[in-house]
PDB file of N, CA and C in Angstrom:
ATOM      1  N   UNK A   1       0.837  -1.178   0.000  1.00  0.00           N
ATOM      2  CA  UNK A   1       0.000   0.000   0.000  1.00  0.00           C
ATOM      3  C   UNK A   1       0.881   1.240   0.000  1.00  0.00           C
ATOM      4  N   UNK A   2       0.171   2.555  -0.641  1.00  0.00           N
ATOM      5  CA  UNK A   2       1.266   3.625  -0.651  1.00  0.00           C
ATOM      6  C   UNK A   2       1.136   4.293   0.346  1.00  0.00           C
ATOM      7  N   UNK A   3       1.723   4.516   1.151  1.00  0.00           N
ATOM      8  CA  UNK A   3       1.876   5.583   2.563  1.00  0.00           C
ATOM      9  C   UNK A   3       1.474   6.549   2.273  1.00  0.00           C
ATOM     10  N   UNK A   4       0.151   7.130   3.631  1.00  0.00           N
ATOM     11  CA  UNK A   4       0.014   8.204   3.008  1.00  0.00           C
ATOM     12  C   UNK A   4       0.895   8.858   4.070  1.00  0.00           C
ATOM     13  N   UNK A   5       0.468   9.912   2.551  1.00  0.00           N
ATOM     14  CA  UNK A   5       1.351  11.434   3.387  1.00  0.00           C
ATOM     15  C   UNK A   5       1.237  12.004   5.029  1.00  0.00           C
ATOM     16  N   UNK A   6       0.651  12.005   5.745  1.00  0.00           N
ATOM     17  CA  UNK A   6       0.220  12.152   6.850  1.00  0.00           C
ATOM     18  C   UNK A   6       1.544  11.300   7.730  1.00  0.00           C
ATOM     19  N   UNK A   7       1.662   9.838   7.512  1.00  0.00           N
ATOM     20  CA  UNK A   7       2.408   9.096   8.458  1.00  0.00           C
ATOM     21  C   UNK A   7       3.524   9.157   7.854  1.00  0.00           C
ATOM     22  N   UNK A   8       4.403   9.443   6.867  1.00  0.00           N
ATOM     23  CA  UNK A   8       5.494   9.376   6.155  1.00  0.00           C
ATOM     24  C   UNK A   8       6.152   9.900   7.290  1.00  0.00           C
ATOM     25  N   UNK A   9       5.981  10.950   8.287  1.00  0.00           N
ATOM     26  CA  UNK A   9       7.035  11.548   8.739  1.00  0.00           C
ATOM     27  C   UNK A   9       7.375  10.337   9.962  1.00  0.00           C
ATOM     28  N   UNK A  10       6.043   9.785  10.388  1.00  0.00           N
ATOM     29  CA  UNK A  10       6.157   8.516  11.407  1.00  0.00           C
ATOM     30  C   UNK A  10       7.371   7.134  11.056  1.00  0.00           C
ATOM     31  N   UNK A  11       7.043   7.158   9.418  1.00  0.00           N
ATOM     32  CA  UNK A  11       7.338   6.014   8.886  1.00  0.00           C
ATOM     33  C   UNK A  11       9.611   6.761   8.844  1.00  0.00           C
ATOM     34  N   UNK A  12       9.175   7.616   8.518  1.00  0.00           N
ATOM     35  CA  UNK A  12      10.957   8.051   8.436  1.00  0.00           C
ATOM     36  C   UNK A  12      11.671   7.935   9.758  1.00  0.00           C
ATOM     37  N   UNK A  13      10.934   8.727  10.901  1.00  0.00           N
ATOM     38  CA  UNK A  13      11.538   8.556  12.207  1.00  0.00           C
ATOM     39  C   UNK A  13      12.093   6.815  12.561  1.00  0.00           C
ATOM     40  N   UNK A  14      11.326   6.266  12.192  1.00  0.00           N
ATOM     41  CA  UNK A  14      11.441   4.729  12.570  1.00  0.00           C
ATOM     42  C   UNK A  14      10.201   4.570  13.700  1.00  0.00           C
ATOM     43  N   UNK A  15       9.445   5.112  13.700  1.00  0.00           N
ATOM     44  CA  UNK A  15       8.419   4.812  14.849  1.00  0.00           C
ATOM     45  C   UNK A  15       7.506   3.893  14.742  1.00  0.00           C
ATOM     46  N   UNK A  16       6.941   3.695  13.250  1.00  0.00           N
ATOM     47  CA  UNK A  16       6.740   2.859  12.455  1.00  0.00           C
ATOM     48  C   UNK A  16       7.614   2.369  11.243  1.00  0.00           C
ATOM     49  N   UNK A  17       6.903   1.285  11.044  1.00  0.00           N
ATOM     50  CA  UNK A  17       7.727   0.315   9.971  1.00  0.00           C
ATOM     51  C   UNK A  17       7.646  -0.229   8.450  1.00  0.00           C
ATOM     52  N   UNK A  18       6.005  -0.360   8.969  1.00  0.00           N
ATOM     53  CA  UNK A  18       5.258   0.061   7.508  1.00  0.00           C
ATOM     54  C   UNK A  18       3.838  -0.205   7.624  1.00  0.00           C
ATOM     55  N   UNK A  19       2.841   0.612   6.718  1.00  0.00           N
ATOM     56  CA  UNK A  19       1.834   0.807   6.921  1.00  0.00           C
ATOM     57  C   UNK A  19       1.336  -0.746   6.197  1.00  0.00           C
ATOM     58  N   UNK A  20       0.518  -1.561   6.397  1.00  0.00           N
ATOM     59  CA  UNK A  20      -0.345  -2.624   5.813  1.00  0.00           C
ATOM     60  C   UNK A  20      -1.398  -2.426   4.847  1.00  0.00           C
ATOM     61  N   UNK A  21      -2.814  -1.081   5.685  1.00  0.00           N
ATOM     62  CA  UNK A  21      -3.723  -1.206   5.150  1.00  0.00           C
ATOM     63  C   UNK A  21      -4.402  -0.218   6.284  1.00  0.00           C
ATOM     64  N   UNK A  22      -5.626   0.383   5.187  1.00  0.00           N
ATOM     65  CA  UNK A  22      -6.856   1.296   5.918  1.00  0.00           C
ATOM     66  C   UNK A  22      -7.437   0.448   6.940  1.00  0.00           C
ATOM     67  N   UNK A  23      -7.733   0.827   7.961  1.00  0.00           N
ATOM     68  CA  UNK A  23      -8.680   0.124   8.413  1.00  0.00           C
ATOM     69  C   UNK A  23     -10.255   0.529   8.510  1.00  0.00           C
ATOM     70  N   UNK A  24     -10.144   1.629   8.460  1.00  0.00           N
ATOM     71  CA  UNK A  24     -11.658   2.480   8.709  1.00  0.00           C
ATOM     72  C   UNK A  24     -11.413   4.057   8.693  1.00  0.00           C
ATOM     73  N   UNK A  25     -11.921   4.691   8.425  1.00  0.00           N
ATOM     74  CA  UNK A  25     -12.208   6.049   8.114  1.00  0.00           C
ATOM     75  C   UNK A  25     -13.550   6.516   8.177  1.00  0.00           C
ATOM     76  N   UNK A  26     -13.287   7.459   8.800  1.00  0.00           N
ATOM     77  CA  UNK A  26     -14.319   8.454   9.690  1.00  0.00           C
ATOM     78  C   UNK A  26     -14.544   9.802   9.346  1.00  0.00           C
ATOM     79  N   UNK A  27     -15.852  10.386   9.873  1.00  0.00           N
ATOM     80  CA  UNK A  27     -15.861  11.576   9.502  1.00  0.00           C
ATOM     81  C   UNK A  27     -14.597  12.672  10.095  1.00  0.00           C
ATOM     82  N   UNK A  28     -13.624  12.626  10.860  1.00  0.00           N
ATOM     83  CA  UNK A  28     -12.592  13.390  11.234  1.00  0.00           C
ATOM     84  C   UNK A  28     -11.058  12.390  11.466  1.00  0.00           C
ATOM     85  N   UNK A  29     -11.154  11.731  10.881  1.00  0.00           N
ATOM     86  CA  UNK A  29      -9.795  10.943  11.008  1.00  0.00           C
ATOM     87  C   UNK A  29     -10.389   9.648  10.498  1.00  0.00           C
ATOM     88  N   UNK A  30      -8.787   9.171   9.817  1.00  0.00           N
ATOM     89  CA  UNK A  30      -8.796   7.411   9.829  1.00  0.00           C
ATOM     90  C   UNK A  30      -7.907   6.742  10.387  1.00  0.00           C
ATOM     91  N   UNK A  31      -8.244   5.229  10.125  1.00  0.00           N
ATOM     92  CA  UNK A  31      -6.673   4.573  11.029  1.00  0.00           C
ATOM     93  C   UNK A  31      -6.404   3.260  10.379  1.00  0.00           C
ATOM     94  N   UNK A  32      -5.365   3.330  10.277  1.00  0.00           N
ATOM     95  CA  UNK A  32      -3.953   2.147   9.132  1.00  0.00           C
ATOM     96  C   UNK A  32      -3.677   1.253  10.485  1.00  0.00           C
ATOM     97  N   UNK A  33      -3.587   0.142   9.709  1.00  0.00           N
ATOM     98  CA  UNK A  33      -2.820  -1.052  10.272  1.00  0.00           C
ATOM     99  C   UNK A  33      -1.517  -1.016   9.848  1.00  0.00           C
ATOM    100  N   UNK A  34      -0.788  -1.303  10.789  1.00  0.00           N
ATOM    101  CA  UNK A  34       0.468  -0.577  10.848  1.00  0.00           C
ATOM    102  C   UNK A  34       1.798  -1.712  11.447  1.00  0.00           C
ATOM    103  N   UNK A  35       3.080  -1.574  11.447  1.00  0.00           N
ATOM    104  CA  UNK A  35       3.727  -2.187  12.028  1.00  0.00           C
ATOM    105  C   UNK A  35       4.604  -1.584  12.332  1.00  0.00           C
ATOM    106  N   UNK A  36       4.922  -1.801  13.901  1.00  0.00           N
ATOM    107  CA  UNK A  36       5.647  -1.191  14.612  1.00  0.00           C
ATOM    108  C   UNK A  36       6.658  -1.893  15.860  1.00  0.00           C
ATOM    109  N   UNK A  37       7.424  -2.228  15.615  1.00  0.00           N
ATOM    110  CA  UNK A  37       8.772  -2.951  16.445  1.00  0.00           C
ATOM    111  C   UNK A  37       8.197  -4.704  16.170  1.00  0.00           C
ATOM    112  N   UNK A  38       7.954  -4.939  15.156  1.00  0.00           N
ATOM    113  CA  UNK A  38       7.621  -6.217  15.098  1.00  0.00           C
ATOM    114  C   UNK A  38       6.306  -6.582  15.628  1.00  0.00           C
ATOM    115  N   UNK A  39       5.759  -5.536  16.220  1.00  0.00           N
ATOM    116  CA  UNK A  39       3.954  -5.604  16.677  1.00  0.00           C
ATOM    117  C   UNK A  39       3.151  -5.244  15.191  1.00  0.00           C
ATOM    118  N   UNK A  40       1.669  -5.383  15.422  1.00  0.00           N
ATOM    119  CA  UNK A  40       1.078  -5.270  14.642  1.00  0.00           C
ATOM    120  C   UNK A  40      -0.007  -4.154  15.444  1.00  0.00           C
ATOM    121  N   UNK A  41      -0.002  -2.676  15.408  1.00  0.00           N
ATOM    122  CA  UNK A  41      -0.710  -1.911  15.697  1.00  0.00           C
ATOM    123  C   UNK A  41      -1.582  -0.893  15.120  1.00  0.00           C
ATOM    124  N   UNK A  42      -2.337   0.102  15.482  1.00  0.00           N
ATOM    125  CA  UNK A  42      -3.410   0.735  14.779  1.00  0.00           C
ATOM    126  C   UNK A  42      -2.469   2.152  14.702  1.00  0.00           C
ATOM    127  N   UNK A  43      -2.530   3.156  13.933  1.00  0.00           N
ATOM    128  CA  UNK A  43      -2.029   4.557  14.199  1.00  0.00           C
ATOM    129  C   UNK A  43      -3.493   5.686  13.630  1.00  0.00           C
ATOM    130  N   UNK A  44      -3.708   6.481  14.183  1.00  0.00           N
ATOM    131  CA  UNK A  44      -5.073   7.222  13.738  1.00  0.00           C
ATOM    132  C   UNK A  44      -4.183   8.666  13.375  1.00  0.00           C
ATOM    133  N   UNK A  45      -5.212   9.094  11.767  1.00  0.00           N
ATOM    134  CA  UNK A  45      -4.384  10.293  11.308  1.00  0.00           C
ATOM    135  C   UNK A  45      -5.693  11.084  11.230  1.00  0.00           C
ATOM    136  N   UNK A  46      -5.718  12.216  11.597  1.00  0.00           N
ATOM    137  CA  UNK A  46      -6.993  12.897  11.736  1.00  0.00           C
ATOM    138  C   UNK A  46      -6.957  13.765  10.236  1.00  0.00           C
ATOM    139  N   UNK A  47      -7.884  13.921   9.975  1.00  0.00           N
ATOM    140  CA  UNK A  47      -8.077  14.942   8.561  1.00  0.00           C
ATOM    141  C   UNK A  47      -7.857  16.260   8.855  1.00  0.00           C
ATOM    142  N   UNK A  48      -7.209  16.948   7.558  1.00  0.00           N
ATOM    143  CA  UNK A  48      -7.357  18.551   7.695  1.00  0.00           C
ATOM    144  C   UNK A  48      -8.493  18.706   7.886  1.00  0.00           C
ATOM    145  N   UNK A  49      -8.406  19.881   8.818  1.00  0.00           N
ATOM    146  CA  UNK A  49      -9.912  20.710   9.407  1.00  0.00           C
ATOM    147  C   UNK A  49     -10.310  20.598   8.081  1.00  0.00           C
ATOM    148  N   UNK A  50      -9.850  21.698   6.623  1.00  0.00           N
ATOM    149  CA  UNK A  50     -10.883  21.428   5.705  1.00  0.00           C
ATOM    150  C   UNK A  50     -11.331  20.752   4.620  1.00  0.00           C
ATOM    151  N   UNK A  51     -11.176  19.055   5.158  1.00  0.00           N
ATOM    152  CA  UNK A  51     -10.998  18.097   4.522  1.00  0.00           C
ATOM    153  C   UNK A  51     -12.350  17.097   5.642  1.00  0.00           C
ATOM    154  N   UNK A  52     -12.179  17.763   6.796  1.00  0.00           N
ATOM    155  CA  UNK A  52     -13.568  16.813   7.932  1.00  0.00           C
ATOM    156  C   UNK A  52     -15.168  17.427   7.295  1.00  0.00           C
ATOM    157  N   UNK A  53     -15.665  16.228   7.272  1.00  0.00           N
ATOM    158  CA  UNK A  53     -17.363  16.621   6.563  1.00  0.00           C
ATOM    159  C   UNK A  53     -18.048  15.993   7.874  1.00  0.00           C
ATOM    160  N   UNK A  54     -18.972  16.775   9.013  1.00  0.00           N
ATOM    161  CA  UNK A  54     -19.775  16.126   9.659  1.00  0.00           C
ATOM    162  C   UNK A  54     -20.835  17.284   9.858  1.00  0.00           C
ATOM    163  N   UNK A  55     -21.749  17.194  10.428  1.00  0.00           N
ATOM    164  CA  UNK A  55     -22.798  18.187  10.629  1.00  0.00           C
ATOM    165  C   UNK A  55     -22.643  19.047  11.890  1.00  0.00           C
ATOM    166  N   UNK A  56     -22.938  20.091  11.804  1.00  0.00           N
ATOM    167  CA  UNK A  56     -22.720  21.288  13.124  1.00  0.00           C
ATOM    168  C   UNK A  56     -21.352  21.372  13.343  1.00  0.00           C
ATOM    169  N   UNK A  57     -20.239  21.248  11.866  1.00  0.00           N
ATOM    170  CA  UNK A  57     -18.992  21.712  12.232  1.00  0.00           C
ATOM    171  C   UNK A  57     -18.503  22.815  12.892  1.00  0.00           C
ATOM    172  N   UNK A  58     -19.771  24.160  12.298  1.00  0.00           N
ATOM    173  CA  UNK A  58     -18.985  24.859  13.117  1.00  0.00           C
ATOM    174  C   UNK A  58     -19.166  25.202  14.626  1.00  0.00           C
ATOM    175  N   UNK A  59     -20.355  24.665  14.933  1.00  0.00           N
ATOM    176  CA  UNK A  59     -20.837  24.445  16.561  1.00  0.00           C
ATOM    177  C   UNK A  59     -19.656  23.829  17.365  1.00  0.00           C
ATOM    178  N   UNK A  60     -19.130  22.747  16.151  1.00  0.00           N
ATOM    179  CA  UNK A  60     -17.960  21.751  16.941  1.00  0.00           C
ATOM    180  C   UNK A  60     -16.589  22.473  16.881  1.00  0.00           C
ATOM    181  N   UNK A  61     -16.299  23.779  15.895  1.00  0.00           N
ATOM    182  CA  UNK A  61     -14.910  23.723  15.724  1.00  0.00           C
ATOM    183  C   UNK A  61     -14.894  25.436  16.387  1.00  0.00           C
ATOM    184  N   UNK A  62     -15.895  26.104  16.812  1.00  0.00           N
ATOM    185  CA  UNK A  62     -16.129  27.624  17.008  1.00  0.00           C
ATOM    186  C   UNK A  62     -15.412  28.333  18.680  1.00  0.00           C
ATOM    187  N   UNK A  63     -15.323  26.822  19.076  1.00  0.00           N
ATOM    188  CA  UNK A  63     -14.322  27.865  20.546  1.00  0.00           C
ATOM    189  C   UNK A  63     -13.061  27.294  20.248  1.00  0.00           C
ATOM    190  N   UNK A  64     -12.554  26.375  19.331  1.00  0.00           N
ATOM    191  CA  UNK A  64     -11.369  25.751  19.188  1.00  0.00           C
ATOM    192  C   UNK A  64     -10.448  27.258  19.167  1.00  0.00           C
ATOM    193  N   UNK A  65      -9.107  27.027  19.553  1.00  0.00           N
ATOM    194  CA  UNK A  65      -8.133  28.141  19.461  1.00  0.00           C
ATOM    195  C   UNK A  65      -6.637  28.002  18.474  1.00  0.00           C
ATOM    196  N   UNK A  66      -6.729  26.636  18.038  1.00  0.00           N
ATOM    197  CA  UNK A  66      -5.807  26.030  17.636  1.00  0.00           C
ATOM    198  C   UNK A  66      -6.524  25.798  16.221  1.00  0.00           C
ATOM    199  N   UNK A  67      -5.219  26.228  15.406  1.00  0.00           N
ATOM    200  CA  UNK A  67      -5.924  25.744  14.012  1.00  0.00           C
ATOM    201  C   UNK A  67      -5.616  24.517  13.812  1.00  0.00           C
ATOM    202  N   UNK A  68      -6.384  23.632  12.663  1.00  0.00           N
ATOM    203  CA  UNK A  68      -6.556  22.519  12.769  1.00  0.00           C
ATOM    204  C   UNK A  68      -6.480  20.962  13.686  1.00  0.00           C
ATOM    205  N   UNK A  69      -6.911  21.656  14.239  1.00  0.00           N
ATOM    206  CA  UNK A  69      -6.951  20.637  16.120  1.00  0.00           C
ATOM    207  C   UNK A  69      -8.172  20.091  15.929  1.00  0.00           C
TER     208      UNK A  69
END
């Protein structure tokens, strides 16, 4: 599978090892099956703020202070 861009910087550090596969994706993030020190674990990459589609975004994103948080 091609890495996405999001974990590449994970995958360079050595923190991970290599990504497998999507597992599910959500309205504000998804999460890859992943491998990491010879484990087999989950890593969750959240979407750009303007890339998340859910309803009453801006109810949800209007006291935030941090951009894309």
């Amino acid at each position: 599978m091609k890495t996405p861009d999001r974990l590449r910087p994970l995958l360079d550090e050595g923190l991970i090892d290599s990504v497998q596969r999507q597992l599910m994706s959500g309205k504000e993030a998804m999460v890859f099956v992943v491998q990491s020190g010879g484990e087999t674990v989950c890593a969750k990459v959240y979407k750009e703020a303007n890339h998340r589609s859910f309803r009453q975004a801006v109810d949800y994103t209007e006291n935030r202070k941090t951009k894309n948080s």
